[in-house]
PDB file of N, CA and C in Angstrom:
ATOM      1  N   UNK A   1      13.524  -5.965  -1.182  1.00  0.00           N
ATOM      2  CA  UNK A   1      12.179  -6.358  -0.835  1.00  0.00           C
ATOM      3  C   UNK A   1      12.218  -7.787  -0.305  1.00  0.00           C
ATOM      4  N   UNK A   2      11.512  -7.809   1.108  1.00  0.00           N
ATOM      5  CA  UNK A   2      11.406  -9.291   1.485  1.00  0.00           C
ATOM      6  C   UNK A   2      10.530 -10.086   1.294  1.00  0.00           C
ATOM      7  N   UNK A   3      10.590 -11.371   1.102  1.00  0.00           N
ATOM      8  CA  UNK A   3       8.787 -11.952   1.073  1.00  0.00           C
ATOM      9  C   UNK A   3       8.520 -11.779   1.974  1.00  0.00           C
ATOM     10  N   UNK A   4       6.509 -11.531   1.913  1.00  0.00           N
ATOM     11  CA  UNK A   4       6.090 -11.708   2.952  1.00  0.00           C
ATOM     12  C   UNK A   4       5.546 -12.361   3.436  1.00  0.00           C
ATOM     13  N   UNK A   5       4.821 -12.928   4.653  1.00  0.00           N
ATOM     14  CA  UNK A   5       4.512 -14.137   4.855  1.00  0.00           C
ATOM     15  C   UNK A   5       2.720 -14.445   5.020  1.00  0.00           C
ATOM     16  N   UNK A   6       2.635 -15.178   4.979  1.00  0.00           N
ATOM     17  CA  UNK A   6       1.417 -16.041   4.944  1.00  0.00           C
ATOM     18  C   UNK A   6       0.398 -14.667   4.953  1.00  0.00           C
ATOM     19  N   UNK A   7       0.265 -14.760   6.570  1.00  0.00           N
ATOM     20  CA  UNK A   7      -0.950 -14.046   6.877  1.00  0.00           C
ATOM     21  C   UNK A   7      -1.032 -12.238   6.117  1.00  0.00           C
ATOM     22  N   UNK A   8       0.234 -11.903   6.067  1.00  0.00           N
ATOM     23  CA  UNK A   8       0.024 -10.749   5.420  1.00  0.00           C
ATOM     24  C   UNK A   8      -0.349 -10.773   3.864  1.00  0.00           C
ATOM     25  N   UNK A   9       0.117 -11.389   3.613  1.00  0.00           N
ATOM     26  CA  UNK A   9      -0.274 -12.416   2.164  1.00  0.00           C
ATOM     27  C   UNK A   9      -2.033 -12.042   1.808  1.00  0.00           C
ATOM     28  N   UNK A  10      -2.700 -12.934   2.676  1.00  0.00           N
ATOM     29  CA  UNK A  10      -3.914 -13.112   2.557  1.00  0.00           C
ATOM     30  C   UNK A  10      -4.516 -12.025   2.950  1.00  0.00           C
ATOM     31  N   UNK A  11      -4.009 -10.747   4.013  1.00  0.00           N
ATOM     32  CA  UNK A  11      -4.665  -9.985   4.090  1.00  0.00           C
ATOM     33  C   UNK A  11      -5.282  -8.535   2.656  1.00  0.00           C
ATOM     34  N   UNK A  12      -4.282  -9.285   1.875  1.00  0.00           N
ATOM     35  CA  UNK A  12      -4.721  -8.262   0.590  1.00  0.00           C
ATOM     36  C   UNK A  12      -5.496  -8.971  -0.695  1.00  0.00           C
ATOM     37  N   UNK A  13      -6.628  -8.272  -0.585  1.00  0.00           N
ATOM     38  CA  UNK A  13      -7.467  -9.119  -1.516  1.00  0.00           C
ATOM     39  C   UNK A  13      -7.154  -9.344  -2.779  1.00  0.00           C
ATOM     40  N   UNK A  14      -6.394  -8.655  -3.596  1.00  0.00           N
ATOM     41  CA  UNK A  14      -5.783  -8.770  -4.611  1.00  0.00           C
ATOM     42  C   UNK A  14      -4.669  -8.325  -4.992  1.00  0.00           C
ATOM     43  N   UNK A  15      -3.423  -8.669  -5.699  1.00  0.00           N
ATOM     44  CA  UNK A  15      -2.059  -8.353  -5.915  1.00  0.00           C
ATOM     45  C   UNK A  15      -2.189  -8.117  -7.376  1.00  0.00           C
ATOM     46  N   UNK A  16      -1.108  -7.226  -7.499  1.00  0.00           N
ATOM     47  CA  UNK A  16      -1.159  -6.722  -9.064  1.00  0.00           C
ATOM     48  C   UNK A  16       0.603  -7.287  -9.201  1.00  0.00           C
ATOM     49  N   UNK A  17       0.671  -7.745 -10.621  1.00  0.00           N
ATOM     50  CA  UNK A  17       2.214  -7.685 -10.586  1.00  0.00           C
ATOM     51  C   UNK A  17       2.610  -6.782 -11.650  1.00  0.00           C
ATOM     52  N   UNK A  18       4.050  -6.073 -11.464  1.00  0.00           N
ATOM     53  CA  UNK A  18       4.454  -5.068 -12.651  1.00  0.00           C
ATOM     54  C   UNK A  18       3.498  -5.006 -13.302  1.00  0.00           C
ATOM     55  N   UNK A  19       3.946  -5.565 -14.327  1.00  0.00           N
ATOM     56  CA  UNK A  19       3.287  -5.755 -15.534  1.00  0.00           C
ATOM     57  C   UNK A  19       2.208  -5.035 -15.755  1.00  0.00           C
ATOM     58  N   UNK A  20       1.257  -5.901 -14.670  1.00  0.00           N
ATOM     59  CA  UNK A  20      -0.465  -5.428 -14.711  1.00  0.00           C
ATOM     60  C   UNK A  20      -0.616  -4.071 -13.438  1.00  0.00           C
ATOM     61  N   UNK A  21      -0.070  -3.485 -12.727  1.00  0.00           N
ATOM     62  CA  UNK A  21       0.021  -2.545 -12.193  1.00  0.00           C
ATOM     63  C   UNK A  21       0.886  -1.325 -13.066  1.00  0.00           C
ATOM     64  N   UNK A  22       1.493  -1.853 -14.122  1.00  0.00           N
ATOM     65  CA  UNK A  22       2.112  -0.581 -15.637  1.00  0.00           C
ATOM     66  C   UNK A  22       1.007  -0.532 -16.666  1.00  0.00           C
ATOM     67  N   UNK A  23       0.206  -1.609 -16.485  1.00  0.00           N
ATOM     68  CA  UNK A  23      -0.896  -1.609 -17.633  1.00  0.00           C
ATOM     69  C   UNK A  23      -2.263  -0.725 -16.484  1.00  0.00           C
ATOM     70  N   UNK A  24      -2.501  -0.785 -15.576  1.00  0.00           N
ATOM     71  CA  UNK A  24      -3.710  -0.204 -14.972  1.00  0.00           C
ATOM     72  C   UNK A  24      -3.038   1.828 -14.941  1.00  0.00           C
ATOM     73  N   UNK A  25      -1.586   1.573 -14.629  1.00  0.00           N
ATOM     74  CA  UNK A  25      -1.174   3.127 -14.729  1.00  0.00           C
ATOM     75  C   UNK A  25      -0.642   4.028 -15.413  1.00  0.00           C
ATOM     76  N   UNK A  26      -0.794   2.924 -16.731  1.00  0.00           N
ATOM     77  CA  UNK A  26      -0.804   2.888 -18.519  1.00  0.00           C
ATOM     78  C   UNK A  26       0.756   3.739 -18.453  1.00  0.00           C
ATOM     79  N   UNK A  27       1.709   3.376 -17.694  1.00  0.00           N
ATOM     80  CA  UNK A  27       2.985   3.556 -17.918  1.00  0.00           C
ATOM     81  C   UNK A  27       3.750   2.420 -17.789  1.00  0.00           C
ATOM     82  N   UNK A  28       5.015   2.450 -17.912  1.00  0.00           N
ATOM     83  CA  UNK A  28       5.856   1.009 -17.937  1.00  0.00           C
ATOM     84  C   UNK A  28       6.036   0.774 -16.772  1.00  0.00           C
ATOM     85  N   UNK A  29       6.733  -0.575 -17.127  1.00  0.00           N
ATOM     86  CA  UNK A  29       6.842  -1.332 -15.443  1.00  0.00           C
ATOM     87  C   UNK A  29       8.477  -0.597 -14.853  1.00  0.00           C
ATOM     88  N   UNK A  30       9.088  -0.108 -15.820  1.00  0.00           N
ATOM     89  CA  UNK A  30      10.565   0.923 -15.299  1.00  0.00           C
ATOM     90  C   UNK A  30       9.584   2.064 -14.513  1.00  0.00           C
ATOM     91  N   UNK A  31       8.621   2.587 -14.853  1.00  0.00           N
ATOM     92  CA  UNK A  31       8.510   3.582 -14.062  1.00  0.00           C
ATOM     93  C   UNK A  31       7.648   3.111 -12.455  1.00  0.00           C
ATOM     94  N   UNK A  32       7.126   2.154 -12.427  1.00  0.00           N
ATOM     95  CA  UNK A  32       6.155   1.277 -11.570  1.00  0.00           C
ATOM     96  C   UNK A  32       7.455   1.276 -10.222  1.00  0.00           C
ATOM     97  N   UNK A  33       8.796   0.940 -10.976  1.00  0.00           N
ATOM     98  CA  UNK A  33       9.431   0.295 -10.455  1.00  0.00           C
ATOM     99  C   UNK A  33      10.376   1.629  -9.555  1.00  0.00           C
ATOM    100  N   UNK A  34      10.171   3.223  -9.842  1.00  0.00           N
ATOM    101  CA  UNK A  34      10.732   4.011 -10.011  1.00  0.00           C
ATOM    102  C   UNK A  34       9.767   4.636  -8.359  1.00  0.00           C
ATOM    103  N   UNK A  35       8.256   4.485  -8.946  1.00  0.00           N
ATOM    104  CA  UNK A  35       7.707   4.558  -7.814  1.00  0.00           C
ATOM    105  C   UNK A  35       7.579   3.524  -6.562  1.00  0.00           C
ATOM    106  N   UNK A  36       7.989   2.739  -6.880  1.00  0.00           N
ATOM    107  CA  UNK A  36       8.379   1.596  -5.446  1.00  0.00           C
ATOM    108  C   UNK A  36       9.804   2.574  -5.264  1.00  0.00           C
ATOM    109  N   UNK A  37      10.560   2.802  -5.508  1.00  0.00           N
ATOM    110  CA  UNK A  37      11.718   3.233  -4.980  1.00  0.00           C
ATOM    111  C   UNK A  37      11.619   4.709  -4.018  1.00  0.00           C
ATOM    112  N   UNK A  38      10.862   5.061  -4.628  1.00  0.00           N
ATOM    113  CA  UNK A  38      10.336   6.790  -4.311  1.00  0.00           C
ATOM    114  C   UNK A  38       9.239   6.471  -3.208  1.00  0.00           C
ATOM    115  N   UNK A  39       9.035   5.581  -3.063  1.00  0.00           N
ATOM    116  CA  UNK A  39       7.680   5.045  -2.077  1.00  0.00           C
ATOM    117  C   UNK A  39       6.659   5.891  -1.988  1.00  0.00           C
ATOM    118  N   UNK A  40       6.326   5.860  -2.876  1.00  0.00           N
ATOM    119  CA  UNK A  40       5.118   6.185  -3.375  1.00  0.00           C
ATOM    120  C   UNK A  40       3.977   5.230  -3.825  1.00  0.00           C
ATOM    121  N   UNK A  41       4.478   3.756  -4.089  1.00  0.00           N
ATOM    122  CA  UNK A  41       4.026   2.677  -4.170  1.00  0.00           C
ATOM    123  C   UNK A  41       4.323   1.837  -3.037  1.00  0.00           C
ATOM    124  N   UNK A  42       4.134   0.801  -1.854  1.00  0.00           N
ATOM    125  CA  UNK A  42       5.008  -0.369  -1.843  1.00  0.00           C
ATOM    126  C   UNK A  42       4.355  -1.650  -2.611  1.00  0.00           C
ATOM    127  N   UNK A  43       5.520  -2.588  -2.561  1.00  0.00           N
ATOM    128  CA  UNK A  43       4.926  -3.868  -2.979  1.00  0.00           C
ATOM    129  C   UNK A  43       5.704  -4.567  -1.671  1.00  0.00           C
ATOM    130  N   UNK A  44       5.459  -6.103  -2.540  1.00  0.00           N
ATOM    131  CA  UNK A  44       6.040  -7.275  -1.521  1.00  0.00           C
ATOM    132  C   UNK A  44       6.534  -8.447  -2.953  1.00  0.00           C
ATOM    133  N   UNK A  45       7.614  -8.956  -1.976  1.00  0.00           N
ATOM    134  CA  UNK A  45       7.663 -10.094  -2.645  1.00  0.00           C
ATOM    135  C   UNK A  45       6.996 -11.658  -2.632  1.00  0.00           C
ATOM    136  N   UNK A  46       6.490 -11.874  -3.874  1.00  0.00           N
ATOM    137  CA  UNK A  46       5.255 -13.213  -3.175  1.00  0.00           C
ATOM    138  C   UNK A  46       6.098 -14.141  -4.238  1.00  0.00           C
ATOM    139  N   UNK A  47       5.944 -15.341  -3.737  1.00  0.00           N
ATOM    140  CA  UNK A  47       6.775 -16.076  -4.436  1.00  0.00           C
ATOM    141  C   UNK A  47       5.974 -16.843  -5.889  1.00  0.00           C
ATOM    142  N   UNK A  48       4.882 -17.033  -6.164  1.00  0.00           N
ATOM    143  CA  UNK A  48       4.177 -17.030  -7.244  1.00  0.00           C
ATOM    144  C   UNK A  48       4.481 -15.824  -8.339  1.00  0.00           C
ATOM    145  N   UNK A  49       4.369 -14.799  -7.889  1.00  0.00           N
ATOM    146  CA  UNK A  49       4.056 -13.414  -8.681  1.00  0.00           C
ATOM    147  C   UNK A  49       5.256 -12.496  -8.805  1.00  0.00           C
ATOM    148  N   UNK A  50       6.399 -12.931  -8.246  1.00  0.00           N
ATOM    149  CA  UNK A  50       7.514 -12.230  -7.966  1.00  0.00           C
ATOM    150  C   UNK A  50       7.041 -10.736  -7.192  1.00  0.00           C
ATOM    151  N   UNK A  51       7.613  -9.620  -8.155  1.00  0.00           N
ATOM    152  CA  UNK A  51       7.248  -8.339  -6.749  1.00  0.00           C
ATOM    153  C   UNK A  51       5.773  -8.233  -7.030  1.00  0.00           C
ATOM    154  N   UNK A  52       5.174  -7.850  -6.389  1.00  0.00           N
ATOM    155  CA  UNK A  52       3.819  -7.455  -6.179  1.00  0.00           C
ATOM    156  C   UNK A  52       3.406  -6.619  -5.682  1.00  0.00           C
ATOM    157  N   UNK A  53       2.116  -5.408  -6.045  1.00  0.00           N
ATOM    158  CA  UNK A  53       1.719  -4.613  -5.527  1.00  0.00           C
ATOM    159  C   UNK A  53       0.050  -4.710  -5.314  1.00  0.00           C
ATOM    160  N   UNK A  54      -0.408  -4.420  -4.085  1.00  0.00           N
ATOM    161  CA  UNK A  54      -2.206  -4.224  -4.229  1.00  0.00           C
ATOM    162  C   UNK A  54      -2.774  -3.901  -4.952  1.00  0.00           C
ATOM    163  N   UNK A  55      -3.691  -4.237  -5.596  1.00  0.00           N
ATOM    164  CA  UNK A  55      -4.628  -3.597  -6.579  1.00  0.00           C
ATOM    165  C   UNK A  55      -4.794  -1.881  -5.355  1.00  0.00           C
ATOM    166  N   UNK A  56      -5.536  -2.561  -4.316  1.00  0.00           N
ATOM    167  CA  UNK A  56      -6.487  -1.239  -3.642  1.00  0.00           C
ATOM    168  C   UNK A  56      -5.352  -0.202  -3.981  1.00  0.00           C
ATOM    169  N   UNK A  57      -3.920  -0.106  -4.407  1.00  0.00           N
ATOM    170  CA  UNK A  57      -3.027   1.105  -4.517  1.00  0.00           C
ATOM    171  C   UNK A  57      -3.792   1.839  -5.865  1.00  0.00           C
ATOM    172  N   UNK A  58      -4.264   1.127  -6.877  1.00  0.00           N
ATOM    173  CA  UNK A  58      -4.241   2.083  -7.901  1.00  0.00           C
ATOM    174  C   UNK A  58      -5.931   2.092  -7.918  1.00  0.00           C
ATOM    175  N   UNK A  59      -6.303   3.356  -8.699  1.00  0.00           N
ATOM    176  CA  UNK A  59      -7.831   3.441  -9.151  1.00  0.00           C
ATOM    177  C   UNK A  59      -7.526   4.376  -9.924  1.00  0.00           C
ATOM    178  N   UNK A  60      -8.449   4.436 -10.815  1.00  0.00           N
ATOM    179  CA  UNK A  60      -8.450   5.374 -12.223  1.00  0.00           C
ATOM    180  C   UNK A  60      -7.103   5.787 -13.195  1.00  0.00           C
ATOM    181  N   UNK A  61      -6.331   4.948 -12.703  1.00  0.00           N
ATOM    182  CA  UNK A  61      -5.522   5.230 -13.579  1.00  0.00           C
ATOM    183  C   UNK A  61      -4.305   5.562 -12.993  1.00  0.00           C
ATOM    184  N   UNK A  62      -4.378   5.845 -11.517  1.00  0.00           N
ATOM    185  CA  UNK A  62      -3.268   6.561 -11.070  1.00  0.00           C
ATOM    186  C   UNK A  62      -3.473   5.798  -9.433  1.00  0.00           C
ATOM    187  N   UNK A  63      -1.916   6.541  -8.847  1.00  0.00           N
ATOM    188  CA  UNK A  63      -1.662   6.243  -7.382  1.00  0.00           C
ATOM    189  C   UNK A  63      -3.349   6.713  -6.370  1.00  0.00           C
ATOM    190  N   UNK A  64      -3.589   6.063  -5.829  1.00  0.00           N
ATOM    191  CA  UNK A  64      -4.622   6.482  -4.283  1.00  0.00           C
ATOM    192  C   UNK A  64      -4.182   7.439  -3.900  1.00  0.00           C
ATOM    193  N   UNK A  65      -4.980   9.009  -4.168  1.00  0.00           N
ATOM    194  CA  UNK A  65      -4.672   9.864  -3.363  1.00  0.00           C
ATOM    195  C   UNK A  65      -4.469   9.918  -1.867  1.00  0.00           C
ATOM    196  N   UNK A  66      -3.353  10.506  -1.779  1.00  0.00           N
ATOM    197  CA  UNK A  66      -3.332  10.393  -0.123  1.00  0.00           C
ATOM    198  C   UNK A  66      -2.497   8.835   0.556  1.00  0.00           C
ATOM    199  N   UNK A  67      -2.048   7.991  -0.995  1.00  0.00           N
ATOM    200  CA  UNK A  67      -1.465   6.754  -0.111  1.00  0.00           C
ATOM    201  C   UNK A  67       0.249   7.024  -0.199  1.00  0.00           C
ATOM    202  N   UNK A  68       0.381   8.145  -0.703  1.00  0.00           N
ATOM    203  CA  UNK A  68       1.901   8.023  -0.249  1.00  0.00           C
ATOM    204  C   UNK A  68       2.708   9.028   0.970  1.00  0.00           C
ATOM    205  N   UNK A  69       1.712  10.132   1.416  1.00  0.00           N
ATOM    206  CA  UNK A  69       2.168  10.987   2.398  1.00  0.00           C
ATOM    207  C   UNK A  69       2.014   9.797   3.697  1.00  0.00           C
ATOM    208  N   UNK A  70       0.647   8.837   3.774  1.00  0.00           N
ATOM    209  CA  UNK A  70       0.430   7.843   4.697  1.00  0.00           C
ATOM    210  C   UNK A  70       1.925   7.474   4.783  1.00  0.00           C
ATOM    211  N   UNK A  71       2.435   6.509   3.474  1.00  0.00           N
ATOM    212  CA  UNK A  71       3.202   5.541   3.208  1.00  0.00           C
ATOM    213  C   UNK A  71       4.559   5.700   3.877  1.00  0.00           C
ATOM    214  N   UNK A  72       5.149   7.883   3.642  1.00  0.00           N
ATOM    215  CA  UNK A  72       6.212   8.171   4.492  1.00  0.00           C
ATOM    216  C   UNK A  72       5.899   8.045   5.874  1.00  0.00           C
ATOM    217  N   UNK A  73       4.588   8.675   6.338  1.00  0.00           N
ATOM    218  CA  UNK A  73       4.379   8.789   7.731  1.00  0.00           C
ATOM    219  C   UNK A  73       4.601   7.407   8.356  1.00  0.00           C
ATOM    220  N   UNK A  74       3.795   6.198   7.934  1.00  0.00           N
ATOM    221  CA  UNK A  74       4.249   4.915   8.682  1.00  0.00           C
ATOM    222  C   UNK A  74       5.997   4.728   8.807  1.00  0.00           C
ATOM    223  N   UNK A  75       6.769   4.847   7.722  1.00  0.00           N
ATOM    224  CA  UNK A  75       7.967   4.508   7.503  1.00  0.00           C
ATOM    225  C   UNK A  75       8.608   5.389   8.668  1.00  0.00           C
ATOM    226  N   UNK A  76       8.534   6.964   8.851  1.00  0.00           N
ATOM    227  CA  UNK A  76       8.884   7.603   9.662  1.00  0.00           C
ATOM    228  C   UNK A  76       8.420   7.090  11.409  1.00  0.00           C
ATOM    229  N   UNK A  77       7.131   6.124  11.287  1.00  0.00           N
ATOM    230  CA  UNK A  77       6.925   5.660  12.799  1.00  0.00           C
ATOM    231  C   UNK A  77       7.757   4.242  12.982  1.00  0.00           C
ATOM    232  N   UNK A  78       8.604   3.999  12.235  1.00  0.00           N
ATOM    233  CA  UNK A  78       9.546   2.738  12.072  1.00  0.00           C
ATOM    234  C   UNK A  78       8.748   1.861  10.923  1.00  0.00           C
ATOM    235  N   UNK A  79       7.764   1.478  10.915  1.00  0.00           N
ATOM    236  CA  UNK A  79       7.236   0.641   9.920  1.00  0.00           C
ATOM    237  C   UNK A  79       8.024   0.485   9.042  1.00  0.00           C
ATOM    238  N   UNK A  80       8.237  -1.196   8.882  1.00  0.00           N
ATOM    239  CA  UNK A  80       8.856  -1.905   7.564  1.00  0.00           C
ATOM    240  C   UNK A  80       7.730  -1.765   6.319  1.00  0.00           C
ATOM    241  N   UNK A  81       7.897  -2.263   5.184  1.00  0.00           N
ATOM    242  CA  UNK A  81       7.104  -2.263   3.894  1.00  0.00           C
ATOM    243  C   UNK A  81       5.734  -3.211   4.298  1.00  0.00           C
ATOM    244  N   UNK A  82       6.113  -4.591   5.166  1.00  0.00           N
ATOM    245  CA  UNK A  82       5.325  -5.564   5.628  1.00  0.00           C
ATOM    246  C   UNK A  82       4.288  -4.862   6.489  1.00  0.00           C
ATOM    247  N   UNK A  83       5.149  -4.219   7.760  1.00  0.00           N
ATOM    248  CA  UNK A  83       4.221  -3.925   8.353  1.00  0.00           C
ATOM    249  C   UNK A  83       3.527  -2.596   7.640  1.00  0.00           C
ATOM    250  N   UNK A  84       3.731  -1.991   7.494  1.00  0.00           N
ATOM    251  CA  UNK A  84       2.645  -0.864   6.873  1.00  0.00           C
ATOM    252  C   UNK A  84       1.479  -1.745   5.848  1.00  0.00           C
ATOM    253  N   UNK A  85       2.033  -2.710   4.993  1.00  0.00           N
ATOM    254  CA  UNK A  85       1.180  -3.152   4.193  1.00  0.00           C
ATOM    255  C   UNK A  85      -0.169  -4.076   5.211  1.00  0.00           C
ATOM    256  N   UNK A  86       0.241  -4.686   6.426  1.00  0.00           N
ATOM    257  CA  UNK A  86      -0.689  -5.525   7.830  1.00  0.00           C
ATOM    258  C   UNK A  86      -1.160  -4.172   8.258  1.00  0.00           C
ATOM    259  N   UNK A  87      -1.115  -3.070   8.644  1.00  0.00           N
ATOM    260  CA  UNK A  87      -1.553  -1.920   9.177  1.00  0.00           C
ATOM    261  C   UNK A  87      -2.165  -1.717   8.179  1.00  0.00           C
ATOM    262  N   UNK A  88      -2.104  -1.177   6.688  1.00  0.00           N
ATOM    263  CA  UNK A  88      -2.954  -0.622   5.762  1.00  0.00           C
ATOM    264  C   UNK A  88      -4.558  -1.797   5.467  1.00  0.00           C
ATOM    265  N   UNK A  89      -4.138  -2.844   5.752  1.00  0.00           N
ATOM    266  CA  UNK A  89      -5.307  -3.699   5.035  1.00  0.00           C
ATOM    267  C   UNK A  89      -5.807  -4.803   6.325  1.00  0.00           C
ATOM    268  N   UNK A  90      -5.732  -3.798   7.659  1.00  0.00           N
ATOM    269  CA  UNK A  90      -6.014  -4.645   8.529  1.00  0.00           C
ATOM    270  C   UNK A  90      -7.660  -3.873   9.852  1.00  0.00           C
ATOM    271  N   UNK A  91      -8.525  -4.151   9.857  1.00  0.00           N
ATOM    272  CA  UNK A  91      -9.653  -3.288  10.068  1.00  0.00           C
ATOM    273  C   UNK A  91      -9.617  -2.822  10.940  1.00  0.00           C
ATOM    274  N   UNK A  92     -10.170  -1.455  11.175  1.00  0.00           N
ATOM    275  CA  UNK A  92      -9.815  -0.257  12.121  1.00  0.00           C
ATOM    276  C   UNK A  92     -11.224  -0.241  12.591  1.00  0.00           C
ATOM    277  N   UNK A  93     -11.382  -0.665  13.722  1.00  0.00           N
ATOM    278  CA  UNK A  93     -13.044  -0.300  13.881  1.00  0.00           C
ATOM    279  C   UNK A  93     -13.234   1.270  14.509  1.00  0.00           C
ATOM    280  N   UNK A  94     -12.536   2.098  14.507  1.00  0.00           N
ATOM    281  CA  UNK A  94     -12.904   3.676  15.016  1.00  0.00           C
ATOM    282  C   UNK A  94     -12.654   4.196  13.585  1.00  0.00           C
ATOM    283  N   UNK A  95     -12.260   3.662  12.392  1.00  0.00           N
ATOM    284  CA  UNK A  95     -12.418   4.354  11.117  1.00  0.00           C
ATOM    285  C   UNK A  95     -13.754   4.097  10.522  1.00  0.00           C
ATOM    286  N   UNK A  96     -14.557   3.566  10.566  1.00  0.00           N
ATOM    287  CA  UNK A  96     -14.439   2.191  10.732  1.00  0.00           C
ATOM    288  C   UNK A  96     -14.031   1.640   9.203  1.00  0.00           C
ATOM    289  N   UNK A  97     -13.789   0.512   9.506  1.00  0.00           N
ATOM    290  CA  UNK A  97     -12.777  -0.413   8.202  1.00  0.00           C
ATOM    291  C   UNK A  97     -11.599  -0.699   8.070  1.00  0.00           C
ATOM    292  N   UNK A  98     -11.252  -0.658   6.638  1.00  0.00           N
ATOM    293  CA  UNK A  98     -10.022  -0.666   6.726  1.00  0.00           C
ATOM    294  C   UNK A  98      -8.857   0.859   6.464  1.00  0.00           C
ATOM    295  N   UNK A  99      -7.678   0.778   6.886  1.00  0.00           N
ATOM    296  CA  UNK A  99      -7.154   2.189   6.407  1.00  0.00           C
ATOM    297  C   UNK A  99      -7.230   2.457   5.121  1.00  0.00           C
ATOM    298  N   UNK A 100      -6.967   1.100   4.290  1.00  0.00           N
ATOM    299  CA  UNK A 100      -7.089   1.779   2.703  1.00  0.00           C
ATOM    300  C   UNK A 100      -8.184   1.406   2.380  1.00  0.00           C
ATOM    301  N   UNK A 101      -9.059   1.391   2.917  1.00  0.00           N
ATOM    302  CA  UNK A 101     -10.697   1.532   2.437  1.00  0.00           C
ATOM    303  C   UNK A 101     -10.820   3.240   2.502  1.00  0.00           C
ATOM    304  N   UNK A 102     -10.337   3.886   3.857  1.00  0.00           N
ATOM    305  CA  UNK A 102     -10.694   5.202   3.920  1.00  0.00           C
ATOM    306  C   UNK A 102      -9.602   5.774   2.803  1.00  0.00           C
ATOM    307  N   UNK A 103      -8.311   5.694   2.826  1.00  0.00           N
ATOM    308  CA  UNK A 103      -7.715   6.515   1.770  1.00  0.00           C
ATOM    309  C   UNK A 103      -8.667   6.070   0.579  1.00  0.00           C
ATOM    310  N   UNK A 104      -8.839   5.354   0.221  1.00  0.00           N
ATOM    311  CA  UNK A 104      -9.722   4.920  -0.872  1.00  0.00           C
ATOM    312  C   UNK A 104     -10.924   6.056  -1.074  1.00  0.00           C
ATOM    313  N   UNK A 105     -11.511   6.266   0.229  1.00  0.00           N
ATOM    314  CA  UNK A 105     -12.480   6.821  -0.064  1.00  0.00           C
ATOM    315  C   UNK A 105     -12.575   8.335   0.788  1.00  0.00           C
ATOM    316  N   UNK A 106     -11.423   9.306   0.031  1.00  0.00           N
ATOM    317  CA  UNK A 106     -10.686  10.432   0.426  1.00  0.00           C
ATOM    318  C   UNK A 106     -11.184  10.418   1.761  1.00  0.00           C
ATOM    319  N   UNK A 107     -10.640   9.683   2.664  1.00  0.00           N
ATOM    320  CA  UNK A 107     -10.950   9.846   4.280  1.00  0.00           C
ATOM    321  C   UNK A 107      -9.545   9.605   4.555  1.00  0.00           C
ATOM    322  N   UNK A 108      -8.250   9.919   3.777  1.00  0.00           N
ATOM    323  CA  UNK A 108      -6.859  10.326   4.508  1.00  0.00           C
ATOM    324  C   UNK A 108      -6.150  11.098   5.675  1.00  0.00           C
ATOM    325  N   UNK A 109      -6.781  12.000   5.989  1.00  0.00           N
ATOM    326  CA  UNK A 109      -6.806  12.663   7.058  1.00  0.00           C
ATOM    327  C   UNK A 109      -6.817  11.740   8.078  1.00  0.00           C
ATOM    328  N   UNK A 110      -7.651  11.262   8.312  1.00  0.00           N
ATOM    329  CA  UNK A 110      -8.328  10.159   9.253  1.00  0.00           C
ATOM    330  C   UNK A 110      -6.667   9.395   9.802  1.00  0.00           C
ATOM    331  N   UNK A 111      -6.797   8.497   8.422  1.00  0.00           N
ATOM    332  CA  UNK A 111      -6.253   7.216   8.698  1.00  0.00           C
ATOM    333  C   UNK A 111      -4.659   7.732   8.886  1.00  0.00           C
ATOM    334  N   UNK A 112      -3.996   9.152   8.516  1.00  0.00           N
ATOM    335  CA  UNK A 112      -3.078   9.770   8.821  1.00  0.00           C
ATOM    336  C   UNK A 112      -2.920   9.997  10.491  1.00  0.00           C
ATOM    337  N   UNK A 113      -4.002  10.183  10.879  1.00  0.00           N
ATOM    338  CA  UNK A 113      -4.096  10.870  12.288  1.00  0.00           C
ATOM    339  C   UNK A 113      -3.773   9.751  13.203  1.00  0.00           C
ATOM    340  N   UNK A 114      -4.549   8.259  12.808  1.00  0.00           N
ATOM    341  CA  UNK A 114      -4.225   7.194  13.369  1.00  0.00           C
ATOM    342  C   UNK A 114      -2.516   6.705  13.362  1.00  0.00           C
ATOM    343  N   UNK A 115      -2.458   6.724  12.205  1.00  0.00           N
ATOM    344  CA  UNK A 115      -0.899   6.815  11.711  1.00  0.00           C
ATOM    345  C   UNK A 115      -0.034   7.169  12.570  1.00  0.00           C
ATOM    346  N   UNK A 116      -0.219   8.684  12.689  1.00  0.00           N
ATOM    347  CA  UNK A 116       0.389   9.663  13.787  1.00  0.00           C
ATOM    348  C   UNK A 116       0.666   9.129  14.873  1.00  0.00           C
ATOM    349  N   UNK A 117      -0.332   8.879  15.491  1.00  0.00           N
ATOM    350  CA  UNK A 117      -0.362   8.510  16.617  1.00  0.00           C
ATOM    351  C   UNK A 117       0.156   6.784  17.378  1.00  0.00           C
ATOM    352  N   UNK A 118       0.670   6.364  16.143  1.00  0.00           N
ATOM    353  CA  UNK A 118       1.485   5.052  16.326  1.00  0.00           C
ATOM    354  C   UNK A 118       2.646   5.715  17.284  1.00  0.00           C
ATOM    355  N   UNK A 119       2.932   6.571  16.349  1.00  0.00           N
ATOM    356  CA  UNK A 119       4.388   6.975  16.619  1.00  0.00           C
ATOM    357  C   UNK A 119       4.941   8.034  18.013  1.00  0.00           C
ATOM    358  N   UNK A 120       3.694   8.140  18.501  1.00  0.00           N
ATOM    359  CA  UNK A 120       3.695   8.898  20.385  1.00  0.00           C
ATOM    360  C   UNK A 120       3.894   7.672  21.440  1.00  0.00           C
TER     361      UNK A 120
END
């Protein structure tokens, strides 16, 4: 994992670290760490917080439906961890918003299709 820099930094309104991303998915930070590997999560490295992951990844207890089929599809259009994370939290005005506003708010399809279409 690389740090990332400034502006991608700021584009995420809040960072969770281990710890508190094993306590919101009331499993340990070995398994937190199991799903960054499986990418099913990403994080970043911030130099305050060591690895870090978005809050917007988790709600109720569990992964954002729909944020890890996204997560392969970017990776499969080349996307690094950085850039998918500047693409996920960066505003789409034909979604409109942001992409993980719509996975957020089961509008995956959508922000998949956009996805897709990086990669033509």
């Amino acid at each position: 994992m690389t740090t990332i820099d400034r502006d991608t930094d700021t584009l995420v309104a809040e960072w969770l670290t281990l710890s508190e991303a094993a306590d919101r998915l009331h499993t340990s930070e070995s398994r937190v760490k199991q799903l960054l590997r499986d990418h099913k999560l990403i994080g970043a490295q911030r130099i305050e917080d060591g690895i870090a992951i978005p809050a917007a990844f988790i709600s109720g207890g569990q992964v954002v439906k729909g944020l890890h089929g996204t997560l392969i599809l970017l990776a499969d259009c080349g996307f690094t961890d950085e850039e998918s994370l500047r693409w996920l939290f960066t505003a789409d005005d034909t979604l409109p918003g942001k992409p993980i506003e719509a996975i957020c708010e089961n509008r995956g399809t959508e922000v998949r299709r956009r996805a897709q279409a990086l990669a033509i």
